[in-house]
N, C-alpha and C. Protein backbone atom coordinates (compact mmCIF):
# COMPACT_ATOMS: atom_id res chain seq x y z
N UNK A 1 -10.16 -20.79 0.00
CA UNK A 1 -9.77 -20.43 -1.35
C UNK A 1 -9.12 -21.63 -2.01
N UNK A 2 -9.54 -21.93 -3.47
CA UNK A 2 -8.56 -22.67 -4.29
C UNK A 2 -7.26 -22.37 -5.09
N UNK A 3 -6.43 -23.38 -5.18
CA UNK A 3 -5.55 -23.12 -5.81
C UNK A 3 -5.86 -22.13 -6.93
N UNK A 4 -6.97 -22.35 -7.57
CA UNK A 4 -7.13 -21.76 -9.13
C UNK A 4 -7.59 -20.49 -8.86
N UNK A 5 -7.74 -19.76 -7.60
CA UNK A 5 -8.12 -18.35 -7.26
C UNK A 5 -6.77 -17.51 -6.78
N UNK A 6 -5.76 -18.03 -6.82
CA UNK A 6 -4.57 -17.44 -6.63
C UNK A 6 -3.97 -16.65 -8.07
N UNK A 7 -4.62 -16.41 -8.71
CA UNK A 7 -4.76 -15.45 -9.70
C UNK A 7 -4.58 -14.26 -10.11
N UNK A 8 -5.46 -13.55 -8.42
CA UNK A 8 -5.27 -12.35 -8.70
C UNK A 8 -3.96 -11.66 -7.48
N UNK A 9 -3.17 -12.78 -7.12
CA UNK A 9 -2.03 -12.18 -6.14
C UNK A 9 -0.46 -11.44 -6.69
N UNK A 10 -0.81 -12.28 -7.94
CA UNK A 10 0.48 -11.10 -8.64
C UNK A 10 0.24 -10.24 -9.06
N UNK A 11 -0.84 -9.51 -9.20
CA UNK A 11 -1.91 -8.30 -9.59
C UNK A 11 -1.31 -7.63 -8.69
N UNK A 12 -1.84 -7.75 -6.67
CA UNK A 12 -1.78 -7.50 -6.27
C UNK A 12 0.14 -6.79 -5.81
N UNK A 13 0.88 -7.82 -6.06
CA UNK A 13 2.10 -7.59 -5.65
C UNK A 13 2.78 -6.94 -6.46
N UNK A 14 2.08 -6.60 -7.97
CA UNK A 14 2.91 -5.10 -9.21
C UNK A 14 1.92 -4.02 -8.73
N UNK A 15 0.81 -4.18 -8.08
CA UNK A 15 0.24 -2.79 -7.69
C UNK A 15 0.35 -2.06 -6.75
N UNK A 16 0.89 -2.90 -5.70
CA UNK A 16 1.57 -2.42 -4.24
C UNK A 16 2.88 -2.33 -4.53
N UNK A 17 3.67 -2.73 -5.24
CA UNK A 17 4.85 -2.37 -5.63
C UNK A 17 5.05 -1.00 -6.35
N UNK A 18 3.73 -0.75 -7.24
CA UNK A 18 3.83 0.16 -8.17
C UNK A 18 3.25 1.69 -7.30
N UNK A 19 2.41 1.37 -6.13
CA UNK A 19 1.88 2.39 -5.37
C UNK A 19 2.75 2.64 -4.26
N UNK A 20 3.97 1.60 -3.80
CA UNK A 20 5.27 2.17 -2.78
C UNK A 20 5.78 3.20 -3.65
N UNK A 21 6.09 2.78 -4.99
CA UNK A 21 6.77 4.25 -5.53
C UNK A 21 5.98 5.53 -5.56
N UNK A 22 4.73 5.29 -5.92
CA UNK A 22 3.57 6.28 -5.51
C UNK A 22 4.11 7.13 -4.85
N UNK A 23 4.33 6.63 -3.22
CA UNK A 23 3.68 7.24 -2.28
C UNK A 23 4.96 7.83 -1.88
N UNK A 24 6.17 7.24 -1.97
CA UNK A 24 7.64 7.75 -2.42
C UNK A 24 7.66 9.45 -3.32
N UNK A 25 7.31 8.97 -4.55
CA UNK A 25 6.93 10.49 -4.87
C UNK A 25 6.11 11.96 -4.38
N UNK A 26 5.14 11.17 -3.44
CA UNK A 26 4.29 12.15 -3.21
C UNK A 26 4.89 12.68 -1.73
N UNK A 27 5.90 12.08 -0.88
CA UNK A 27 6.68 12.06 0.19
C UNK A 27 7.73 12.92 -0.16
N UNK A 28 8.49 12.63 -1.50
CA UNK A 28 9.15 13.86 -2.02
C UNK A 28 8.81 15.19 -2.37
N UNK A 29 7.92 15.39 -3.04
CA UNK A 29 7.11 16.01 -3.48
C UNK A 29 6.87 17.27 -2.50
N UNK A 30 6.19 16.81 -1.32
CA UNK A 30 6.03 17.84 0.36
C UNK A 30 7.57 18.40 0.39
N UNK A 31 8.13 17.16 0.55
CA UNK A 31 9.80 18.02 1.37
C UNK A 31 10.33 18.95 0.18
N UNK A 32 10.04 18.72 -1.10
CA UNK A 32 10.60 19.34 -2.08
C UNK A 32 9.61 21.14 -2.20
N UNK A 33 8.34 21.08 -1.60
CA UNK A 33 7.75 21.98 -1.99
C UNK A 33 7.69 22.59 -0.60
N UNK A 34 8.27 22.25 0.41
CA UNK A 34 8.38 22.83 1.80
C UNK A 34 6.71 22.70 2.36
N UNK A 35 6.00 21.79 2.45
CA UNK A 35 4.97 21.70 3.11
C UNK A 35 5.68 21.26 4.72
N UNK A 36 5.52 22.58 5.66
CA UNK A 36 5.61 22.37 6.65
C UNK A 36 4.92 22.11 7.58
N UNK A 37 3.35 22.12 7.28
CA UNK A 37 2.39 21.81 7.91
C UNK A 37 1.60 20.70 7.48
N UNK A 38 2.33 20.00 6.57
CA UNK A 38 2.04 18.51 5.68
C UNK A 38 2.07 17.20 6.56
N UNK A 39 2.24 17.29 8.32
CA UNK A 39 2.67 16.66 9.38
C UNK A 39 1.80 15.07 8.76
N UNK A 40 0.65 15.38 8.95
CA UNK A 40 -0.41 14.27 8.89
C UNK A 40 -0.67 13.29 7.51
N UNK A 41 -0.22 14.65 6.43
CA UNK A 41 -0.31 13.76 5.25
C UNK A 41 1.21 13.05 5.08
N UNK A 42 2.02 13.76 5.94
CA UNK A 42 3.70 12.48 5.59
C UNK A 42 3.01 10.87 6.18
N UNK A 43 2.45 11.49 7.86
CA UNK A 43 2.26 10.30 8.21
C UNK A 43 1.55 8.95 7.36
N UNK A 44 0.31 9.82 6.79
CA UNK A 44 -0.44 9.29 5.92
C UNK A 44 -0.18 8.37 5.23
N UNK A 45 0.72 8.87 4.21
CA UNK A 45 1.81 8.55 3.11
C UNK A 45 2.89 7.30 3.99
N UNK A 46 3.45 7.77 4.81
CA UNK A 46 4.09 6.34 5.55
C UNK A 46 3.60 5.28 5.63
N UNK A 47 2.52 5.31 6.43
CA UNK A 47 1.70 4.00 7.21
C UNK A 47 1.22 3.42 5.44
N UNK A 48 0.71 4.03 5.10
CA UNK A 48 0.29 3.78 3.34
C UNK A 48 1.71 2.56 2.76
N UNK A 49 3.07 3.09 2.80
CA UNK A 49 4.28 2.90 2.50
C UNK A 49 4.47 1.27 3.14
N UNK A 50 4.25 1.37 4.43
CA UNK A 50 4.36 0.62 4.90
C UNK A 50 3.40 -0.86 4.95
N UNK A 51 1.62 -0.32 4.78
CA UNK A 51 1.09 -1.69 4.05
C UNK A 51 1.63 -1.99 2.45
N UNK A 52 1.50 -1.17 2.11
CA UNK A 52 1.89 -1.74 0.52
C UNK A 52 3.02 -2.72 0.72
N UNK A 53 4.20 -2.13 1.12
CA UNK A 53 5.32 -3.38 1.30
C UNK A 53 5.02 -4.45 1.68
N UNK A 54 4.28 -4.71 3.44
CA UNK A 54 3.56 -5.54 3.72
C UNK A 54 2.97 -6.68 3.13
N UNK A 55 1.98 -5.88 1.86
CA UNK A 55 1.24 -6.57 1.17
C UNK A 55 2.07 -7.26 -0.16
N UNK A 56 3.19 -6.42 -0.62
CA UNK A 56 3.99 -7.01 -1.32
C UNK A 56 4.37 -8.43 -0.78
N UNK A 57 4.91 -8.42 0.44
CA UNK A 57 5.79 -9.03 1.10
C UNK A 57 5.04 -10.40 0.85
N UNK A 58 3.74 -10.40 1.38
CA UNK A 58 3.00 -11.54 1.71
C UNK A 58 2.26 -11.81 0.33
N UNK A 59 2.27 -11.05 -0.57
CA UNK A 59 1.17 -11.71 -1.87
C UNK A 59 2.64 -12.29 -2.51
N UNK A 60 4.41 -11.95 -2.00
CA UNK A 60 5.34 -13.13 -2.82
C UNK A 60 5.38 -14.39 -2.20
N UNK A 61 5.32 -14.26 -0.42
CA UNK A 61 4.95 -15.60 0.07
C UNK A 61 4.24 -16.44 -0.80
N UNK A 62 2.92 -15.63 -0.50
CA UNK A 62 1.58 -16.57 -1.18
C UNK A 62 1.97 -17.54 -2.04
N UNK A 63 2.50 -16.84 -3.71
CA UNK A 63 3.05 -17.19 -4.27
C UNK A 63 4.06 -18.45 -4.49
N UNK A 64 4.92 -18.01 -3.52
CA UNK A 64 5.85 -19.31 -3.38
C UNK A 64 5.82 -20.39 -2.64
N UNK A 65 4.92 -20.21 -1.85
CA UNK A 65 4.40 -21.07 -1.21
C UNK A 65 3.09 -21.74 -1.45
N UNK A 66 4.01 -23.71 -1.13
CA UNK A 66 2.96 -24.58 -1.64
C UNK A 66 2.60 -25.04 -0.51
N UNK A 67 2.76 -24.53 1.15
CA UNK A 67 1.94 -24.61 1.83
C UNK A 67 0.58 -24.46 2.22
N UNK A 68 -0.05 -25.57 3.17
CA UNK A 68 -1.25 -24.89 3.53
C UNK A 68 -1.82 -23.60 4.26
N UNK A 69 -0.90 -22.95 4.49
CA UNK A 69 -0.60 -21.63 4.95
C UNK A 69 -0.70 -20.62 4.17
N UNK A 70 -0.65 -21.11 2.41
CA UNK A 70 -0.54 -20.11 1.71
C UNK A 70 -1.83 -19.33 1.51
N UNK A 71 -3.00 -20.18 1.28
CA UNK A 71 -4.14 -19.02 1.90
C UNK A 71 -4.19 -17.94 2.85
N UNK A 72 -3.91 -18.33 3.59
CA UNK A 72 -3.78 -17.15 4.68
C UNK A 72 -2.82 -15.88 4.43
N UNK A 73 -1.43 -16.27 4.13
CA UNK A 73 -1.18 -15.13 3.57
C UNK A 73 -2.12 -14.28 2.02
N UNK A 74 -2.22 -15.10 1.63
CA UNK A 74 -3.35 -14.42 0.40
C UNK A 74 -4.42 -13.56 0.99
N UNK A 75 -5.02 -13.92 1.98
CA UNK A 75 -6.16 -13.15 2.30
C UNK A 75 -5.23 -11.68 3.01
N UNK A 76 -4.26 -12.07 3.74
CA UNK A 76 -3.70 -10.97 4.98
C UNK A 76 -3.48 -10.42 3.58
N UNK A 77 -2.35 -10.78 2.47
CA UNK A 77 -2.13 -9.44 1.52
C UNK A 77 -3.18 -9.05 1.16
N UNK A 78 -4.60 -9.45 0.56
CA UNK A 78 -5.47 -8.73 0.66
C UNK A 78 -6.16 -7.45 1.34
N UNK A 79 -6.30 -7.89 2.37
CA UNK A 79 -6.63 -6.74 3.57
C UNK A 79 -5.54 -5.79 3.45
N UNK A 80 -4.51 -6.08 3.97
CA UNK A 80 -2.99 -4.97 4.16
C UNK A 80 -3.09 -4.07 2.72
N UNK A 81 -3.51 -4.82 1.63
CA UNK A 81 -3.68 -4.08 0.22
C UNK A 81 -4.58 -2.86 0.72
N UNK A 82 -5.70 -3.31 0.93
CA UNK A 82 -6.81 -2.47 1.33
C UNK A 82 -7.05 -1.52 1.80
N UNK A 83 -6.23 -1.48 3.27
CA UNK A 83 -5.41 -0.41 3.85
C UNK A 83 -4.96 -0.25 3.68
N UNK A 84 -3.87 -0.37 2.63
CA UNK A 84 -3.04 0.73 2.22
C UNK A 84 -3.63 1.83 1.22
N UNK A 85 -4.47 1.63 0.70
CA UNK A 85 -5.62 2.19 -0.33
C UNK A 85 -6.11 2.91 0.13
N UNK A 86 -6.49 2.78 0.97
CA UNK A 86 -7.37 4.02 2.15
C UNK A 86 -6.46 4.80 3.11
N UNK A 87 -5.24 4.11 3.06
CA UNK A 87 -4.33 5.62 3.68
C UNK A 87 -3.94 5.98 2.79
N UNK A 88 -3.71 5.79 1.69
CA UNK A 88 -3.23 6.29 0.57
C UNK A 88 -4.48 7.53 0.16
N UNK A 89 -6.10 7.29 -0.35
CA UNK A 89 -6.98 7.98 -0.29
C UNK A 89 -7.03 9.02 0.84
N UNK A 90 -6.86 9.04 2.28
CA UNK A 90 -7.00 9.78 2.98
C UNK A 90 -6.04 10.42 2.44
N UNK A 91 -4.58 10.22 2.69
CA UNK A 91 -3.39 11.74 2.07
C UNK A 91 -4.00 12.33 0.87
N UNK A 92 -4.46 11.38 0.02
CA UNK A 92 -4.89 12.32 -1.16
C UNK A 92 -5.99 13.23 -1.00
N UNK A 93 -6.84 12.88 -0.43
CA UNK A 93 -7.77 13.86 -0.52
C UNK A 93 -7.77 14.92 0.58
N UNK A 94 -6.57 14.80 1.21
CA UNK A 94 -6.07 16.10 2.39
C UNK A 94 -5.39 17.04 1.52
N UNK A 95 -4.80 16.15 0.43
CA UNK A 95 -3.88 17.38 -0.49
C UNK A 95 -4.66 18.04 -0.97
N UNK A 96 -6.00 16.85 -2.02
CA UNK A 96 -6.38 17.74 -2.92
C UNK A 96 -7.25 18.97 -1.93
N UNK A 97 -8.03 18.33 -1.09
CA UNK A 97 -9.12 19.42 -0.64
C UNK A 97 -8.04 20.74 0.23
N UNK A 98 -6.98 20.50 0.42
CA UNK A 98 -6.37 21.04 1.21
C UNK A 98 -6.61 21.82 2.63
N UNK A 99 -6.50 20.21 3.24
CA UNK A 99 -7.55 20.08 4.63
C UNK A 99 -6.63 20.80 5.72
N UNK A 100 -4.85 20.45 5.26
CA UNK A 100 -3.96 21.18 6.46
C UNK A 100 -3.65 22.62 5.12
N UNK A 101 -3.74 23.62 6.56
CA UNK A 101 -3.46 24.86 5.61
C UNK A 101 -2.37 25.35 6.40
């Protein structure tokens, strides 16, 4: 990657920022509505919680860093973005279809 493709990493680090609160709400949301059988979608919602930060973490590296290293974190926040997207999609579509009953 070139310097001039580091573009889209602060994208990345207000959208994983903006989807930790996401997934914060939707974590409240269960305990607030007593989903006691919501086991899989908390987990869901965690591991989700937990790339997004991840990906936060490493698309501010990227950023600040004028190492040659800084690619690499660019790509890892990439991926970690990714997955978090798809655990994020899996909880959602356990809620909506309402897969735990």
């Amino acid at each position: 990657m070139s310097a001039n493709n580091n573009n889209n990493f602060p994208h990345i680090l207000s959208a994983s920022s903006t989807l930790v609160g996401l997934c914060f709400v939707v974590l409240t949301s269960l305990k607030v509505n007593n989903y006691k059988e919501a086991s899989y979608i908390d987990e869901c919602t965690a591991i989700a919680i937990m790339l997004f930060m991840v990906s936060s973490i490493l698309s501010y590296l990227s950023m600040r860093s004028n190492k040659p290293s800084s690619p690499a974190y660019e790509r890892l926040a990439d991926v970690v973005f990714l997955s978090g997207l798809i655990s994020l999609f899996i909880a959602t579509m356990m809620i909506t279809f309402n897969i735990i009953q």
